[in-house]
C-alpha atoms as a PDB file:
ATOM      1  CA  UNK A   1     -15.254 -26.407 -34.680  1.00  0.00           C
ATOM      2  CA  UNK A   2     -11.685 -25.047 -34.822  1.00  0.00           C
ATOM      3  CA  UNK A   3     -13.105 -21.535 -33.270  1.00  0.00           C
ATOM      4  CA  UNK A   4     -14.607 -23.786 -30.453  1.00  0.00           C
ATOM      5  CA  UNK A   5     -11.682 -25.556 -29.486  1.00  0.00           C
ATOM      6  CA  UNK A   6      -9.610 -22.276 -29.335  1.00  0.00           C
ATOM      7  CA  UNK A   7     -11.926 -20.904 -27.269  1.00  0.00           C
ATOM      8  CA  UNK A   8     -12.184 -24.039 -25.021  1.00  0.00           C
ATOM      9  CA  UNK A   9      -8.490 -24.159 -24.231  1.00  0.00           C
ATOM     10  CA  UNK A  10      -8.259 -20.003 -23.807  1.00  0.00           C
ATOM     11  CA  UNK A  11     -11.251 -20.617 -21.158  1.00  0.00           C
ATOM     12  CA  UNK A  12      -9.464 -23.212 -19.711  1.00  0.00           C
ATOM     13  CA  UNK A  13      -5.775 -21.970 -19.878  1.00  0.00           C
ATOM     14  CA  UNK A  14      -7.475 -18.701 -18.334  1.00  0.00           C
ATOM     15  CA  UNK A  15      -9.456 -20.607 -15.373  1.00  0.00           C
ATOM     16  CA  UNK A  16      -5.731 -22.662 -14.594  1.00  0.00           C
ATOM     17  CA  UNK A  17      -3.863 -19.083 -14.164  1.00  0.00           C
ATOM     18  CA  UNK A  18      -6.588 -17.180 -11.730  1.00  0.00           C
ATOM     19  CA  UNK A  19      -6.873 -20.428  -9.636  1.00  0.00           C
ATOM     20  CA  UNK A  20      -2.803 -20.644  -9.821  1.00  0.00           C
ATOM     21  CA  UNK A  21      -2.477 -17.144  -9.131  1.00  0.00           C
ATOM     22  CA  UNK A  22      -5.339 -17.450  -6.206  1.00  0.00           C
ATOM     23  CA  UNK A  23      -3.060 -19.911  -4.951  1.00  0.00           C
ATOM     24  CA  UNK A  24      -0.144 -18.227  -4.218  1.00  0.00           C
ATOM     25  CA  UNK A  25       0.930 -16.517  -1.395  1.00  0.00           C
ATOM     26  CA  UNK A  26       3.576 -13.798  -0.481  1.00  0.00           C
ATOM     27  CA  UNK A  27       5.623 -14.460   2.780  1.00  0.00           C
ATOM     28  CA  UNK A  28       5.120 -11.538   5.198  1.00  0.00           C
ATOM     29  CA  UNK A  29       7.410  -8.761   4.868  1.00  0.00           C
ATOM     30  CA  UNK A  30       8.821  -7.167   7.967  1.00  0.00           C
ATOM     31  CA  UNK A  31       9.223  -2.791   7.740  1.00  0.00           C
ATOM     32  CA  UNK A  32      11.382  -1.170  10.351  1.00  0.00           C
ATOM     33  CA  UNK A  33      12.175   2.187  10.676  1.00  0.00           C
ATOM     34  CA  UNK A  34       9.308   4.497   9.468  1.00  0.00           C
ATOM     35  CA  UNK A  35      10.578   7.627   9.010  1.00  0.00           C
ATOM     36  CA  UNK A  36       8.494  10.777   7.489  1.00  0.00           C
ATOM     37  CA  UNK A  37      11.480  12.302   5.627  1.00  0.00           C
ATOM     38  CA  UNK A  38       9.697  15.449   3.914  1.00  0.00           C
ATOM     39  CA  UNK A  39       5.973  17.178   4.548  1.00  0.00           C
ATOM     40  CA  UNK A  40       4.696  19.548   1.396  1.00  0.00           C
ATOM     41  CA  UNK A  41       1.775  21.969   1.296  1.00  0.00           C
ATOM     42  CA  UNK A  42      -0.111  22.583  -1.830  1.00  0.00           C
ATOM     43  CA  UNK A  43      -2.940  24.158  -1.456  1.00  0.00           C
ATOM     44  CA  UNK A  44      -5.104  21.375   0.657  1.00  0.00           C
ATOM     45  CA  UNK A  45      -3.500  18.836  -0.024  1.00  0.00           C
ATOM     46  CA  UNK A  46      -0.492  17.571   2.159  1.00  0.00           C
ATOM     47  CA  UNK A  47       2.789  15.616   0.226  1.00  0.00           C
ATOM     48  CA  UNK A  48       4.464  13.075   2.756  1.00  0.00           C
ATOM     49  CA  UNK A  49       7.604  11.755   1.216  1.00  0.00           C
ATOM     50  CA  UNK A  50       8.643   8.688   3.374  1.00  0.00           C
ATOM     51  CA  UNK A  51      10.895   6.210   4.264  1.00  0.00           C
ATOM     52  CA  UNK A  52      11.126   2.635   5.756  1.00  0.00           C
ATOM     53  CA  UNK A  53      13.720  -0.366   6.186  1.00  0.00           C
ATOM     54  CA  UNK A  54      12.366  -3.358   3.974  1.00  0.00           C
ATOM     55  CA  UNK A  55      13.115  -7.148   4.538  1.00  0.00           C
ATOM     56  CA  UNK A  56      11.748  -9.118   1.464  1.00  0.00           C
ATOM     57  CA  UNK A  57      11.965 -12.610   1.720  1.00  0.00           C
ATOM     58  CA  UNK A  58       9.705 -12.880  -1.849  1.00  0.00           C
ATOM     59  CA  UNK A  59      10.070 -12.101  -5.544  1.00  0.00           C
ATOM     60  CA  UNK A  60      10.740  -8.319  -6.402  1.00  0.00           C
ATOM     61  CA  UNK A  61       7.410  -6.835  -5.309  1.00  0.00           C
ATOM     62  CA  UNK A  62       5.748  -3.295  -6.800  1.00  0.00           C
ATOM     63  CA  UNK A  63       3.063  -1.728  -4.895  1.00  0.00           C
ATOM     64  CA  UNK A  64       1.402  -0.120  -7.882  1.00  0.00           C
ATOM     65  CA  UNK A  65      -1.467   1.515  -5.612  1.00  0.00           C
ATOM     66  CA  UNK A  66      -2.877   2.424  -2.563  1.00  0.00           C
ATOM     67  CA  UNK A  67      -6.108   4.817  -2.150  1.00  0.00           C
ATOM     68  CA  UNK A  68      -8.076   4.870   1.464  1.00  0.00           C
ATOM     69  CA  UNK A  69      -8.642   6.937   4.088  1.00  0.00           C
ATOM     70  CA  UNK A  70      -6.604   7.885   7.372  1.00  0.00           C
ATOM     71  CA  UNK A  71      -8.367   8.054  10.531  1.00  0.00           C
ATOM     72  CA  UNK A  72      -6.819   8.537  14.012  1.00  0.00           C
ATOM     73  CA  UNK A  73      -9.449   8.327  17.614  1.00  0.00           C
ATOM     74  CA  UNK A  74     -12.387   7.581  15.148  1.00  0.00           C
ATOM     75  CA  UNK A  75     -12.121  10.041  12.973  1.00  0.00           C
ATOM     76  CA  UNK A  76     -11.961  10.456   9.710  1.00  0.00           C
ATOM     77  CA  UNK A  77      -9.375  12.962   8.701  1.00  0.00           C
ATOM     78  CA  UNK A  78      -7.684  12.921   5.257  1.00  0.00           C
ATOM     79  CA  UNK A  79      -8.396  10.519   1.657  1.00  0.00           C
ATOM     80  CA  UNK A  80      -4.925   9.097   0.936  1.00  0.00           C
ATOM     81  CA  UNK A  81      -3.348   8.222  -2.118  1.00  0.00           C
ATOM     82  CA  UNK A  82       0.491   6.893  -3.280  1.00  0.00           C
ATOM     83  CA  UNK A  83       1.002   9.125  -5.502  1.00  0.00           C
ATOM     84  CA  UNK A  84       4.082   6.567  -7.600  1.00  0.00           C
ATOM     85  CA  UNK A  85       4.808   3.094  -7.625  1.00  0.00           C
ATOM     86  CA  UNK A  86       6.860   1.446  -5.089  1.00  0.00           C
ATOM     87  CA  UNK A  87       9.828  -1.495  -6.188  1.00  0.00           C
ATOM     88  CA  UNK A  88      10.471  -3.528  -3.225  1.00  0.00           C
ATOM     89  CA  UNK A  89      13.881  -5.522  -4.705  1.00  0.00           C
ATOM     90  CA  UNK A  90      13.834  -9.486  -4.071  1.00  0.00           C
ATOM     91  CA  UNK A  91      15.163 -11.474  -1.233  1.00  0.00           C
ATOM     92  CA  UNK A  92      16.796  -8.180   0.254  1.00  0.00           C
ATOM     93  CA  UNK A  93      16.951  -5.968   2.873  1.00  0.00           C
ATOM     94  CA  UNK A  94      16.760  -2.190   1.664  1.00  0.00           C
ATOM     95  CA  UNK A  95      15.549   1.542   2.511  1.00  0.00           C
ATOM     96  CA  UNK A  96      12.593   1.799   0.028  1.00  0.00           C
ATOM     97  CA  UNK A  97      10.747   5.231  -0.068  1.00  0.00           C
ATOM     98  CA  UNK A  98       7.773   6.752  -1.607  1.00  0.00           C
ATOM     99  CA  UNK A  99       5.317   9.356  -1.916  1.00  0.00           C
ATOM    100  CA  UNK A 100       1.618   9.844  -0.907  1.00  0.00           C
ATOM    101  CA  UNK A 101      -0.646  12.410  -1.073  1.00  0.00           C
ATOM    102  CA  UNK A 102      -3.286  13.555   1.730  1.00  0.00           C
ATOM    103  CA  UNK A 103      -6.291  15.135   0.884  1.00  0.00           C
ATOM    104  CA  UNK A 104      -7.404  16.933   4.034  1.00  0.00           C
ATOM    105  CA  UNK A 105     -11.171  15.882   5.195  1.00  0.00           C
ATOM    106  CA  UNK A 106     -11.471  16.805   8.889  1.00  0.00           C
ATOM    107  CA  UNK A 107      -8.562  19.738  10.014  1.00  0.00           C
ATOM    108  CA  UNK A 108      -9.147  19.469  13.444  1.00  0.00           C
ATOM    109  CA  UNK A 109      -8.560  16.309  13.554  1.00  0.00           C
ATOM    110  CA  UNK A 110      -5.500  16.770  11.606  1.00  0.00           C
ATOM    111  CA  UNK A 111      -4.070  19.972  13.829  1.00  0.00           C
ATOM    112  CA  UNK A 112      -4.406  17.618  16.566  1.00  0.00           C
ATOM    113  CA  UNK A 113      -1.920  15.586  15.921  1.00  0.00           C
ATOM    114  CA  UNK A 114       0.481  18.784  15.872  1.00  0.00           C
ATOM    115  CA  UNK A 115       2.437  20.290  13.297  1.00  0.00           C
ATOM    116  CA  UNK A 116       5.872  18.526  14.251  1.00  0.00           C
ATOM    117  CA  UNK A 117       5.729  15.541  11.208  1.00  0.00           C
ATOM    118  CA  UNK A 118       8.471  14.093  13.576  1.00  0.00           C
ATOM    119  CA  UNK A 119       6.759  13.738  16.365  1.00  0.00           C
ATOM    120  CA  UNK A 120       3.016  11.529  14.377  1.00  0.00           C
ATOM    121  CA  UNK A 121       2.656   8.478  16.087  1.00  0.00           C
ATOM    122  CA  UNK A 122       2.053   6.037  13.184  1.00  0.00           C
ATOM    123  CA  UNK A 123       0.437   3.292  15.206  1.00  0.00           C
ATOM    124  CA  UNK A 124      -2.167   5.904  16.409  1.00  0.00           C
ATOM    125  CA  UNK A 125      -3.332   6.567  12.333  1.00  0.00           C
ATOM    126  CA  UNK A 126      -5.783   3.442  11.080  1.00  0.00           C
ATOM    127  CA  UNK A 127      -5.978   3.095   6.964  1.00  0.00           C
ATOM    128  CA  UNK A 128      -9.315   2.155   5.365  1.00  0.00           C
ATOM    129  CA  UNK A 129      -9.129   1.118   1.866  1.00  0.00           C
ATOM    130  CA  UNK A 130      -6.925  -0.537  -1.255  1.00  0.00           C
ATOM    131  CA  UNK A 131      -3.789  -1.183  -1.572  1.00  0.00           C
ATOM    132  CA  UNK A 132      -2.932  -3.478  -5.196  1.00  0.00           C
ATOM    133  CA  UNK A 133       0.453  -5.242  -5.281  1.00  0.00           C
ATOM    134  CA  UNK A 134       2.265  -6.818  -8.418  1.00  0.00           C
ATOM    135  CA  UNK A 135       5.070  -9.788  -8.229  1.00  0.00           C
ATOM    136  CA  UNK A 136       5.613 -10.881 -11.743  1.00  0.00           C
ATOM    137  CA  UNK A 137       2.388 -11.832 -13.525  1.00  0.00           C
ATOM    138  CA  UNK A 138       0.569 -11.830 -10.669  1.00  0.00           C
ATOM    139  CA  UNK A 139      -1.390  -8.744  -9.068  1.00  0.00           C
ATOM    140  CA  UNK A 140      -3.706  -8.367  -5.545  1.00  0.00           C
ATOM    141  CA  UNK A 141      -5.807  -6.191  -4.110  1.00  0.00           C
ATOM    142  CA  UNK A 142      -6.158  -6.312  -0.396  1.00  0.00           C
ATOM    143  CA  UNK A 143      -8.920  -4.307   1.641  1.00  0.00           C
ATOM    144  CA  UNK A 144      -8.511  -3.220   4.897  1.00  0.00           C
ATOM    145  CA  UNK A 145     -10.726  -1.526   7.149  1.00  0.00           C
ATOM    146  CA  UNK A 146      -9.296   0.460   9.918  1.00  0.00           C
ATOM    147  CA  UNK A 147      -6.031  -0.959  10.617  1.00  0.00           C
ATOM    148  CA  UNK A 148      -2.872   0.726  12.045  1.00  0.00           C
ATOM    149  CA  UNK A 149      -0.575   1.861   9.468  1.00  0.00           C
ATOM    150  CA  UNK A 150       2.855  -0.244  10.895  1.00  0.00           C
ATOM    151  CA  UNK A 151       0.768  -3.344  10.729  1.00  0.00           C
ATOM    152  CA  UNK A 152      -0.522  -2.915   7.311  1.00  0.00           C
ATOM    153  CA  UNK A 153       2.833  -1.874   5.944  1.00  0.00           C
ATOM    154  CA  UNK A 154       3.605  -5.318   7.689  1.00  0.00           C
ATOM    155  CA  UNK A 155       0.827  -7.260   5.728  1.00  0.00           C
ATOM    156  CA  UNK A 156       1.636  -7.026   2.138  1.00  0.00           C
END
């Protein structure tokens, strides 16, 4: 009987949190300011170390991980992956950076967009795939499917 009730109020203590949790949602946060700061070869795989201007209206927010695809004029061209976690401080407006790592899948596509990292239009490059963010106890997973990179840094 005792083991019962335990298990009753875990179950129900449990269902509370994920429909609490459910619940809640992040206010949008705006990114300015893109900036590819450093581009690393190893091997086939391409290092992009960037940059962005970050207004957070919400709780400190950690973007713990983000795997997809990039694809620019329907094509797929490299698997994507963040390669660390990114802290995005609360109720502030900072320069967060971070680090992701492209795989390349199609290298035509990707000598098309030239070798100048300085001169990639971002809003031409669509992300398919995960991205999982953390505030406090509680962690999300979005999917996307093919949407520009500004707006989906604009999403979380």
């Amino acid at each position: 009987m005792f083991m019962s009730t335990r298990l009753f109020r875990f179950i129900l203590l449990s269902a509370g949190l994920f429909l609490l949790s459910s619940c809640i949602s992040f206010h949008d946060i705006d990114v300015k300011d893109i900036n590819l700061d450093n581009v690393t070869m190893q091997g086939s795989k391409i290092v992009l170390d960037f940059s962005a201007m970050v207004h957070n209206p919400n709780r400190t927010i950690v973007i713990q991980s983000a795997e997809g695809d990039f694809s620019r004029a329907q094509q797929h061209f490299a698997a994507v992956q963040l390669l660390q976690p990114i802290t995005i401080a609360a109720k502030s407006e900072q320069r967060c950076s971070g680090q992701m790592q492209l795989s390349l899948k199609n290298l035509f596509a990707a000598l098309q967009m030239g070798a100048d990292s300085s001169s990639w239009d971002l809003s031409s490059l669509l992300f398919t795939g995960d991205v999982q963010v953390k505030s406090g106890l509680i962690k999300k997973k979005y999917k996307y499917k093919e949407i520009p990179v500004t707006q989906l840094l604009n999403s979380l």
